[in-house]
Protein backbone atom coordinates (compact mmCIF):
# COMPACT_ATOMS: atom_id res chain seq x y z
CA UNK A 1 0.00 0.00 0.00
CA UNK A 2 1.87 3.50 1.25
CA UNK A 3 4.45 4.63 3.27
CA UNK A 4 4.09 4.48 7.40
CA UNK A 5 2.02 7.53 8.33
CA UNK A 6 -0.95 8.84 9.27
CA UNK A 7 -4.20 8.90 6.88
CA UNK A 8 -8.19 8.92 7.33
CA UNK A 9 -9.63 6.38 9.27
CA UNK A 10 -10.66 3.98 7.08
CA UNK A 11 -12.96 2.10 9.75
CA UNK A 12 -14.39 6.07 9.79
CA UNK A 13 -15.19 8.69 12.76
CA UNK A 14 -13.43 11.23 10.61
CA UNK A 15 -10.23 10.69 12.49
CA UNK A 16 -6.62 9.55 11.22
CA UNK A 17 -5.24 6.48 12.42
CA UNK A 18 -1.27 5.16 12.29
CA UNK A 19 -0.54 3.10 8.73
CA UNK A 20 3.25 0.97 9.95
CA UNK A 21 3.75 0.07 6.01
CA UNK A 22 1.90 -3.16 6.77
CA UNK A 23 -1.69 -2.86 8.77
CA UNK A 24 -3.46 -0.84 10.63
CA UNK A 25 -2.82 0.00 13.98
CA UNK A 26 -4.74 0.90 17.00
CA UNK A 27 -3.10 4.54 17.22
CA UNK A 28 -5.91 7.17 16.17
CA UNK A 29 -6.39 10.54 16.29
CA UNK A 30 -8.97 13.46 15.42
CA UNK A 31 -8.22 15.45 12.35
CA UNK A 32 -6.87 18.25 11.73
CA UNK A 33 -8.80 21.79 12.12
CA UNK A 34 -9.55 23.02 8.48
CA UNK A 35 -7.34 26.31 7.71
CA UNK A 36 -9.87 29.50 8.24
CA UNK A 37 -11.13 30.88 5.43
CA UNK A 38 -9.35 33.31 3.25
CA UNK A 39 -9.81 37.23 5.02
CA UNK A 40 -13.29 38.68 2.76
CA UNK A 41 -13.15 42.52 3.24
CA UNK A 42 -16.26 43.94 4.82
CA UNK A 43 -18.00 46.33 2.53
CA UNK A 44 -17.65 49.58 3.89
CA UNK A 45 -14.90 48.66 6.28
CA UNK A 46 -11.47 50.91 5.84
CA UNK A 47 -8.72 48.68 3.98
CA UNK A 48 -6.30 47.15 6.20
CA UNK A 49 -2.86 48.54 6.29
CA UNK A 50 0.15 46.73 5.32
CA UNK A 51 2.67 45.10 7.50
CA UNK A 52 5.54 47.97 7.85
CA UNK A 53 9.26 46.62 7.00
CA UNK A 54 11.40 47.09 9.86
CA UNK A 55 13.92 49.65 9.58
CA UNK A 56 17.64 48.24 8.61
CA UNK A 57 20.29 48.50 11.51
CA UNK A 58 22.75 50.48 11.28
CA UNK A 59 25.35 49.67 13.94
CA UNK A 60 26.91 52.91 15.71
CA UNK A 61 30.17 54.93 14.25
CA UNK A 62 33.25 53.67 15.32
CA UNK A 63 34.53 56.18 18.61
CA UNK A 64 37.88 57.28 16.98
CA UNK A 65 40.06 58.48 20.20
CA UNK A 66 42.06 61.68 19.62
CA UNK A 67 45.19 62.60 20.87
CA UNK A 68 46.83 59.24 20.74
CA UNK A 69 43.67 58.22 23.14
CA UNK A 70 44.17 60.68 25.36
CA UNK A 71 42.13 63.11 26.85
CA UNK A 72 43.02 66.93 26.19
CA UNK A 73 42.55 67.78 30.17
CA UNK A 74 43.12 65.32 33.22
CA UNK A 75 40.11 67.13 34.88
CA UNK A 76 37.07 65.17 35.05
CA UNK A 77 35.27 68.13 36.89
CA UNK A 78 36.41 70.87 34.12
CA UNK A 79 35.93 71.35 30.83
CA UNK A 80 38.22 70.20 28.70
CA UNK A 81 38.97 72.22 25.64
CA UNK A 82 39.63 70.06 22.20
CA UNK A 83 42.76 69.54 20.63
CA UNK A 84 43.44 71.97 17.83
């Protein structure tokens, strides 16, 4: 016949029951929910917006030290003037 898996009951109850590749087995279960039915706009209704796209991200500049990485003023209290 098939392949081992699961297909409609064929002693019926609308289930699925276990196929080994040889006979039938005792295993059944209920089938599956059917999908929902495809979305039907309401007449009248406003549209429904799109999904947005996610914005892309963009990682952070790269903190370039100046000065040879050091500060211009050992002061943390001050403020420090910038290196001309």
């Amino acid at each position: 016949m098939s392949r081992p898996g699961w297909y409609s009951d064929p002693y019926g109850g609308g289930g699925l029951r276990w196929w080994d590749g040889a006979v039938w087995t005792e295993h059944a279960k209920p089938a599956p929910p059917p999908p929902p039915p495809d979305a039907v706009p309401v007449p009248g209704a406003p549209p429904t917006p799109a999904p947005m796209a996610s914005a892309p991200v963009v990682p952070p500049a790269p903190v370039v030290p100046s000065a040879g990485g050091r500060r211009a003023c050992s002061s943390p209290t001050t403020r420090c003037r910038t290196p001309s």
